[in-house]
C-alpha atoms as a PDB file:
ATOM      1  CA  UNK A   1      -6.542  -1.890 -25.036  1.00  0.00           C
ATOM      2  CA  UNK A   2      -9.723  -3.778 -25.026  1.00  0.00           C
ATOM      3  CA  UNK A   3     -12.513  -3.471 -21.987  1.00  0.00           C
ATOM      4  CA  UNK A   4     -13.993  -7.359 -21.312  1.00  0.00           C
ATOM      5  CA  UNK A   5     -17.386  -6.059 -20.391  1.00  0.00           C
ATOM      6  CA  UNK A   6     -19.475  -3.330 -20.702  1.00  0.00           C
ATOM      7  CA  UNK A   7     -19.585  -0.296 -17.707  1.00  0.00           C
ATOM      8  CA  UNK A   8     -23.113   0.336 -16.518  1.00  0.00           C
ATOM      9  CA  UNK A   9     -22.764   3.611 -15.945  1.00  0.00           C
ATOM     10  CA  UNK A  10     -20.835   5.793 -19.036  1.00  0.00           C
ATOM     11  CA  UNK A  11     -17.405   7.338 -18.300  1.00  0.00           C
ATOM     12  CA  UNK A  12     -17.826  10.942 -18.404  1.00  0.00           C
ATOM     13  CA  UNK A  13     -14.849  12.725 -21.081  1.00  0.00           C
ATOM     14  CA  UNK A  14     -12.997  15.365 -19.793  1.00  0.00           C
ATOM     15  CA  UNK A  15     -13.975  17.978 -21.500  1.00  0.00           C
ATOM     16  CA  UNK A  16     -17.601  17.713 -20.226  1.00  0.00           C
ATOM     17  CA  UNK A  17     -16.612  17.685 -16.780  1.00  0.00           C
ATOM     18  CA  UNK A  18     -18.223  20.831 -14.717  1.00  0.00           C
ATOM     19  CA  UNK A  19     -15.659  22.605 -12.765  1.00  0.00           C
ATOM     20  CA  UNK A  20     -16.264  20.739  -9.544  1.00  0.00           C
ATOM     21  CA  UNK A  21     -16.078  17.476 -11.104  1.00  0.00           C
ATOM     22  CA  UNK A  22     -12.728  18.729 -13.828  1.00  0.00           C
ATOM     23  CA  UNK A  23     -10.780  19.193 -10.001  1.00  0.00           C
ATOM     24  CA  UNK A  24     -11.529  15.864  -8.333  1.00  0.00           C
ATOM     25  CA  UNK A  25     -10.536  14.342 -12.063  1.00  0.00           C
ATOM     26  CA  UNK A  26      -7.417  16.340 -11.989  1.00  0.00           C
ATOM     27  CA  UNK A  27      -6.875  15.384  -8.671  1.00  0.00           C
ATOM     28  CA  UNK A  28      -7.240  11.855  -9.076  1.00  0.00           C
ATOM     29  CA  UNK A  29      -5.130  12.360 -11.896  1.00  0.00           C
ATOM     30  CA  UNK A  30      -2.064  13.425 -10.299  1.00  0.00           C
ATOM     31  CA  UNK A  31      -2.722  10.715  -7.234  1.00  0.00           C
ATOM     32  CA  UNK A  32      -2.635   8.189  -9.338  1.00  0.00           C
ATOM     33  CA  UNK A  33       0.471   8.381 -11.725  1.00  0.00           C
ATOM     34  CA  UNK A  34       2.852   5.935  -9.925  1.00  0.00           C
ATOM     35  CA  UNK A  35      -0.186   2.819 -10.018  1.00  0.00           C
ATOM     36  CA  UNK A  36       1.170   0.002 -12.205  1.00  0.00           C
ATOM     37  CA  UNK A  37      -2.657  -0.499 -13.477  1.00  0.00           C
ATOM     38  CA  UNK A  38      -4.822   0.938 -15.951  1.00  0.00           C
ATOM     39  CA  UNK A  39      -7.112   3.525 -14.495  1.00  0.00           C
ATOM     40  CA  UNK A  40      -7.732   5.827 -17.036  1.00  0.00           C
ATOM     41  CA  UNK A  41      -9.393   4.317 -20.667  1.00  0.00           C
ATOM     42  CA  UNK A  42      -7.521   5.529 -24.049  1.00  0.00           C
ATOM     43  CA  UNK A  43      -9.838   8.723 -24.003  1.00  0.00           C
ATOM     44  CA  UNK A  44      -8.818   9.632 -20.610  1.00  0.00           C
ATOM     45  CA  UNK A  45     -12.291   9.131 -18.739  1.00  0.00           C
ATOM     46  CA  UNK A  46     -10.996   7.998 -15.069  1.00  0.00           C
ATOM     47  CA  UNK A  47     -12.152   4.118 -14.859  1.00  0.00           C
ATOM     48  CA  UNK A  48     -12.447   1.777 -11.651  1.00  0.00           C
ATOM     49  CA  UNK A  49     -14.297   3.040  -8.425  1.00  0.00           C
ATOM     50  CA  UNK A  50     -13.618   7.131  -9.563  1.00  0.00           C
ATOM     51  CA  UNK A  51     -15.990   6.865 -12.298  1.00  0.00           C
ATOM     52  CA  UNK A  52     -18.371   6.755 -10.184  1.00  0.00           C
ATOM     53  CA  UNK A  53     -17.234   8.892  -7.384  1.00  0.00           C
ATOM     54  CA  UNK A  54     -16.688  11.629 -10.586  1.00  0.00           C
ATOM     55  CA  UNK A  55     -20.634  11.513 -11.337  1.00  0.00           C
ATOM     56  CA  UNK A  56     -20.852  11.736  -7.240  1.00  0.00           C
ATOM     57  CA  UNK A  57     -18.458  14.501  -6.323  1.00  0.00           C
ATOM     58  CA  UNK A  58     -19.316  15.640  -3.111  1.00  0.00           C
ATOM     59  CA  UNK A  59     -18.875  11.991  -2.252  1.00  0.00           C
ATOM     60  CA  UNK A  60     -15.745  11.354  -4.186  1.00  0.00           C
ATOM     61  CA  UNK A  61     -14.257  14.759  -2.735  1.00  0.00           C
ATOM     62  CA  UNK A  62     -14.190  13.039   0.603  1.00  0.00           C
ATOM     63  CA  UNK A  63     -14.108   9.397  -0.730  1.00  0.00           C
ATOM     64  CA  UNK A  64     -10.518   9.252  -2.709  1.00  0.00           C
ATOM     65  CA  UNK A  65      -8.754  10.769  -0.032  1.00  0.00           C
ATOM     66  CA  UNK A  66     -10.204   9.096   2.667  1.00  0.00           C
ATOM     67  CA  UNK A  67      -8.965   5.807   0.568  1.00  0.00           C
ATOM     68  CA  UNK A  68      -5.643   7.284  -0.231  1.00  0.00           C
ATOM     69  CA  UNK A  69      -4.939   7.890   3.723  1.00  0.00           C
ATOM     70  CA  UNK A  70      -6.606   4.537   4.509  1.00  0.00           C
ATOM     71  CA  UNK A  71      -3.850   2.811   2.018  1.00  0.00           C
ATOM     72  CA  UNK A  72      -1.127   4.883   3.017  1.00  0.00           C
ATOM     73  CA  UNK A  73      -1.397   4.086   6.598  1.00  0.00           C
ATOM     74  CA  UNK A  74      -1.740   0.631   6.044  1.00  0.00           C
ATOM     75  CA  UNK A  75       0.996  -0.022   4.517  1.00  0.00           C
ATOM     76  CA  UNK A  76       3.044   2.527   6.244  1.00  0.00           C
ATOM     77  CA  UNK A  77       1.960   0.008   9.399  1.00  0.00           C
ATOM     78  CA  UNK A  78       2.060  -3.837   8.107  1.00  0.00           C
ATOM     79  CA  UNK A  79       3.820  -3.288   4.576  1.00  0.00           C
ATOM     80  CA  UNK A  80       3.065  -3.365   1.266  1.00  0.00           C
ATOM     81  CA  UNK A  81       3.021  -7.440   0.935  1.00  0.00           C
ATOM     82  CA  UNK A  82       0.789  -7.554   3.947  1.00  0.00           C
ATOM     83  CA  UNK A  83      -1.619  -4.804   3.068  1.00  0.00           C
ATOM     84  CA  UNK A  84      -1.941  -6.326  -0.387  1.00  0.00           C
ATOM     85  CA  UNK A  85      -2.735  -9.643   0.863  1.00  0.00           C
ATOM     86  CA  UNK A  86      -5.784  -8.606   2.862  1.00  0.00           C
ATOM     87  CA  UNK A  87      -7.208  -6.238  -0.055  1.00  0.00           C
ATOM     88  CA  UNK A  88      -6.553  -9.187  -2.522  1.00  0.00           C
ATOM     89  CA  UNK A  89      -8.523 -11.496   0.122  1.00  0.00           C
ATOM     90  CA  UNK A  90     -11.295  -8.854   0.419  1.00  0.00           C
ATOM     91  CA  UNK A  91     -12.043  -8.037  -3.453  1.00  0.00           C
ATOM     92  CA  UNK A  92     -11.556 -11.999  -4.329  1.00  0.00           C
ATOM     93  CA  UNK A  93     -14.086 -12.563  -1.684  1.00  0.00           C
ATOM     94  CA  UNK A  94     -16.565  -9.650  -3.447  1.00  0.00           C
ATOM     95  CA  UNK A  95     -15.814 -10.871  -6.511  1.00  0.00           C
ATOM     96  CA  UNK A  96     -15.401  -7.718  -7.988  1.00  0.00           C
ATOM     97  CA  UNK A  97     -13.137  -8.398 -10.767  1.00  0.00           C
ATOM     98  CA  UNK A  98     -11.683  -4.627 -11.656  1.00  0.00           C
ATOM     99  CA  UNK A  99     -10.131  -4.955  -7.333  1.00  0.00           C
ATOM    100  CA  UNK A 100      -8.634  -8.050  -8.680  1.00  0.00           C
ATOM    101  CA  UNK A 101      -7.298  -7.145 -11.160  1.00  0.00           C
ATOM    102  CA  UNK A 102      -5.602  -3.840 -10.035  1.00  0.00           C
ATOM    103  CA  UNK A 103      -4.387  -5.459  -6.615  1.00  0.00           C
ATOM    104  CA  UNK A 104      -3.076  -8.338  -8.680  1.00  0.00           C
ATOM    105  CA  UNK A 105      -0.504  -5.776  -9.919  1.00  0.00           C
ATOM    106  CA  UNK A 106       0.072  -3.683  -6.800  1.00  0.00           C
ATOM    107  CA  UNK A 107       0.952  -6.839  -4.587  1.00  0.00           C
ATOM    108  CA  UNK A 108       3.707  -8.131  -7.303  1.00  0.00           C
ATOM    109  CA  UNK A 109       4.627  -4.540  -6.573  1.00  0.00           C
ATOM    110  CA  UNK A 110       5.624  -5.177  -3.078  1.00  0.00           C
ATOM    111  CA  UNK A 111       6.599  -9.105  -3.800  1.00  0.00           C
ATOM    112  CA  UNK A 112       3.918 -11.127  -3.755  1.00  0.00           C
ATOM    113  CA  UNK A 113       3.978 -13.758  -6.074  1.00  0.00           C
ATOM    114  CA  UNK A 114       1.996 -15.370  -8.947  1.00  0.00           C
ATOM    115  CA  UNK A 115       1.469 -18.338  -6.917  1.00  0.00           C
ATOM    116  CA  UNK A 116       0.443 -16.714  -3.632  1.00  0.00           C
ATOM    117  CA  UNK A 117      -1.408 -14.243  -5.699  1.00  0.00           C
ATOM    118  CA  UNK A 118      -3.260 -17.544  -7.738  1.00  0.00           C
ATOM    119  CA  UNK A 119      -4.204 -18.812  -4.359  1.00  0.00           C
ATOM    120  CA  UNK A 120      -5.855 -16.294  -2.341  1.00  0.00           C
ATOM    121  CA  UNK A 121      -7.972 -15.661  -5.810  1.00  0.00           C
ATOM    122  CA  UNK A 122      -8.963 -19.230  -5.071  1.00  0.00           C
ATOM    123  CA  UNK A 123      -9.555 -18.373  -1.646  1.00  0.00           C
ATOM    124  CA  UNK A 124      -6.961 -20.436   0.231  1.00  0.00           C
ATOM    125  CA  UNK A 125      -4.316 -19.376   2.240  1.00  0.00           C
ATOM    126  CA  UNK A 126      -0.618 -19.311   0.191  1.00  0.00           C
ATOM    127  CA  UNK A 127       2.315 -20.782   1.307  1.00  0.00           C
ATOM    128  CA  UNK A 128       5.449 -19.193   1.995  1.00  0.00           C
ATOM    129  CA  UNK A 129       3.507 -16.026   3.764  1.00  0.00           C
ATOM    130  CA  UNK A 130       5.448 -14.175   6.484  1.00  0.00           C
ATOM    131  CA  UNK A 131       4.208 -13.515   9.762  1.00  0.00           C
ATOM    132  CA  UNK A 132       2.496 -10.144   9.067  1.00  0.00           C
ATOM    133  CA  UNK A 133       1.542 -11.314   5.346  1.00  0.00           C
ATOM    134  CA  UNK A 134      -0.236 -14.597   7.403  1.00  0.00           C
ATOM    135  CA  UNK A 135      -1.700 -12.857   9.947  1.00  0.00           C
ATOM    136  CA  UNK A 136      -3.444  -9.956   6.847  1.00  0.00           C
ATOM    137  CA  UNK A 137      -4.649 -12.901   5.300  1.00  0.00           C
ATOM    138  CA  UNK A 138      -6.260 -14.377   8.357  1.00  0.00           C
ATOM    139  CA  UNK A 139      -7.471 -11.181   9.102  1.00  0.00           C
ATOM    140  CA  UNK A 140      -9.114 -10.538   5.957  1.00  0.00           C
ATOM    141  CA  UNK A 141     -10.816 -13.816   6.010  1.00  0.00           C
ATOM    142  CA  UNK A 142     -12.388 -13.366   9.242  1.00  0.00           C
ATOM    143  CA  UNK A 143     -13.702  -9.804   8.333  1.00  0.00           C
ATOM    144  CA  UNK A 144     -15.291 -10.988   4.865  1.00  0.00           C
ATOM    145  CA  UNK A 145     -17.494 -13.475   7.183  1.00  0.00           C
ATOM    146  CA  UNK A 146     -20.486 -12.619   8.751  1.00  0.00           C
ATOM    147  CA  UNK A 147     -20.169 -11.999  12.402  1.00  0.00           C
ATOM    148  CA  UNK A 148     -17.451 -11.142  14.409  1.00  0.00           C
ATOM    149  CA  UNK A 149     -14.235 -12.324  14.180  1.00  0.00           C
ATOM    150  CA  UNK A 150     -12.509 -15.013  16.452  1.00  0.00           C
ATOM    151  CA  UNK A 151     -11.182 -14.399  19.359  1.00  0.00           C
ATOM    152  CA  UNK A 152      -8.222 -16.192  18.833  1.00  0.00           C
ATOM    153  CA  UNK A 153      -8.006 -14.514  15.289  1.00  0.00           C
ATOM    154  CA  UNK A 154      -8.210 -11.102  17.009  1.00  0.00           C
ATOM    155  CA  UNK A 155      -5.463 -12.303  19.473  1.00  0.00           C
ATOM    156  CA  UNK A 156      -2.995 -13.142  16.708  1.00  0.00           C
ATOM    157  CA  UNK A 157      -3.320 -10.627  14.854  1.00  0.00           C
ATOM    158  CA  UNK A 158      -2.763  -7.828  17.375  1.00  0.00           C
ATOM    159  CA  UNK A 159       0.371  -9.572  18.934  1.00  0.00           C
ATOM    160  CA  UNK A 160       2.154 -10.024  15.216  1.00  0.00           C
ATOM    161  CA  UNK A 161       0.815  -6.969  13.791  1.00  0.00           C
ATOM    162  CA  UNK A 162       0.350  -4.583  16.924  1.00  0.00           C
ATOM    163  CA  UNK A 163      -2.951  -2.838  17.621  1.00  0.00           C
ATOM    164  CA  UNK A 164      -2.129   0.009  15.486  1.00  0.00           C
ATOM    165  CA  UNK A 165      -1.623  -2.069  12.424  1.00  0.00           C
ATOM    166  CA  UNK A 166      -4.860  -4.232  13.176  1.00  0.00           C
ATOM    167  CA  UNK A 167      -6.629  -1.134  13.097  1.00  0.00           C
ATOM    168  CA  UNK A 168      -5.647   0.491   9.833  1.00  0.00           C
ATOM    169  CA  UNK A 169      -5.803  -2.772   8.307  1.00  0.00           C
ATOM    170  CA  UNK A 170      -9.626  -3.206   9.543  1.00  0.00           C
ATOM    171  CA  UNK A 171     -10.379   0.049   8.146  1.00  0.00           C
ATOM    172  CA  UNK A 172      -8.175  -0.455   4.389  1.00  0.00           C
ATOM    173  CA  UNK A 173     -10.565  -4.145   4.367  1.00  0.00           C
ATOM    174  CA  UNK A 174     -13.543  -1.924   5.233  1.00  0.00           C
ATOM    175  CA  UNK A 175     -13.059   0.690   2.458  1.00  0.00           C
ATOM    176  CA  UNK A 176     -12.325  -2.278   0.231  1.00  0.00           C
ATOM    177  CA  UNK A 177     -15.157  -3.731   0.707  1.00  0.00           C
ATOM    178  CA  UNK A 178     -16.788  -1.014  -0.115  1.00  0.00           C
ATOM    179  CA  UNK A 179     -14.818  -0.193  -3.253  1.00  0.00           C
ATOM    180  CA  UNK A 180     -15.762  -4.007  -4.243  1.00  0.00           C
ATOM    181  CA  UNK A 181     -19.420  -2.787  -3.652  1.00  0.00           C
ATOM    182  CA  UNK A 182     -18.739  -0.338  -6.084  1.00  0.00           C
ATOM    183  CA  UNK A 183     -17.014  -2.200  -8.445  1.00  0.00           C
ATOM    184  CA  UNK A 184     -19.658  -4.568  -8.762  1.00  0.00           C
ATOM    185  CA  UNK A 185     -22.830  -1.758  -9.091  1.00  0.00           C
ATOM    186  CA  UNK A 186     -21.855  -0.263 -12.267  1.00  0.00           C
ATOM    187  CA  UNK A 187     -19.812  -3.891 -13.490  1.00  0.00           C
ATOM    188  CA  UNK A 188     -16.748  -2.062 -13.817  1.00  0.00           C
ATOM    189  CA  UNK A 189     -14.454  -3.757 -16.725  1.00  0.00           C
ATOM    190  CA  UNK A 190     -11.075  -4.830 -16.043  1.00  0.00           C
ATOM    191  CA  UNK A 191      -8.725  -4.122 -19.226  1.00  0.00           C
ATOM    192  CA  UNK A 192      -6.979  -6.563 -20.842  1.00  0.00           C
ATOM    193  CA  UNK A 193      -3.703  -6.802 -19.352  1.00  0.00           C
ATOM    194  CA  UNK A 194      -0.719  -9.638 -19.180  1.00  0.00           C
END
């Protein structure tokens, strides 16, 4: 495996890791077996945004899970597809290219395809969307502007994917936008990957 750029901050080895830090990195660990993405490098130092939330700890302690729950309940309330249109929308938009490339895989996890995937990256809308995938990207799109959203966006949205949906979604594109904030701090390299 080869990293494209260079981290700005080091990853920290294992087996330097104070006792606080060694359980968040064994936690993170175990939360993240089933991702289809690398997230660990070949000397097992966590990579992405828990590299830095590993020098952080306190934060990270509340930070992963409070992502993990944000995730879970998004997708538990629009679906995968859906969820993993708005993230894609939201890390494109940052241009934080380790979200990218991570979400890239997780949304042709739940179906999305190359060529929907391809176009959100070049921030249009994809064809072939279905109502709740349209109405995440739409969403998404809105929230990466300045300002409020549209009224008629905000409309739309609630009716196809119900208030509760709307909400977790808001919050999963919040907490991506600030994992993209992240990302793009400490340049965070994306591995090389087919």
């Amino acid at each position: 495996m080869r990293y494209d750029t260079e981290c700005r901050l080091p990853y920290l080895s294992p087996d330097t890791l104070t006792p606080e830090q060694k359980a968040f990195y064994d936690a993170n660990v175990q939360a993240m077996q089933p991702m289809p993405y690398v997230w660990m490098t070949p000397g097992k130092e966590l990579n992405g945004p828990t590299n830095v939330m590993l020098y952080e700890v306190e934060i990270g302690n509340m930070l992963f899970p409070l992502n993990r729950t944000m995730i879970k309940t998004s997708i538990d309330r629009v679906g995968g597809a859906a969820h993993e249109i708005a993230i894609l929308v939201t890390v494109s938009s940052a241009k934080a290219h380790y979200g990218m490339y991570a979400h890239t895989q997780l949304a042709r996890k739940f179906g999305v395809t190359g060529d929907q995937i391809a176009a959100v990256m070049n921030g249009q809308k994809p064809a072939g969307l279905g109502e709740k995938e349209s109405a995440a990207y739409d969403l998404a799109s809105a929230l990466c502007q300045a300002g409020a959203i549209p009224g008629a966006v905000y409309d739309r949205c609630v009716a196809v994917l119900g208030q509760d949906g709307f909400n977790a979604l808001v919050l999963a594109v919040g907490m991506f936008k600030l994992i993209g904030t992240i990302l793009n701090a400490y340049n965070e390299p994306v591995p090389e990957y087919r």
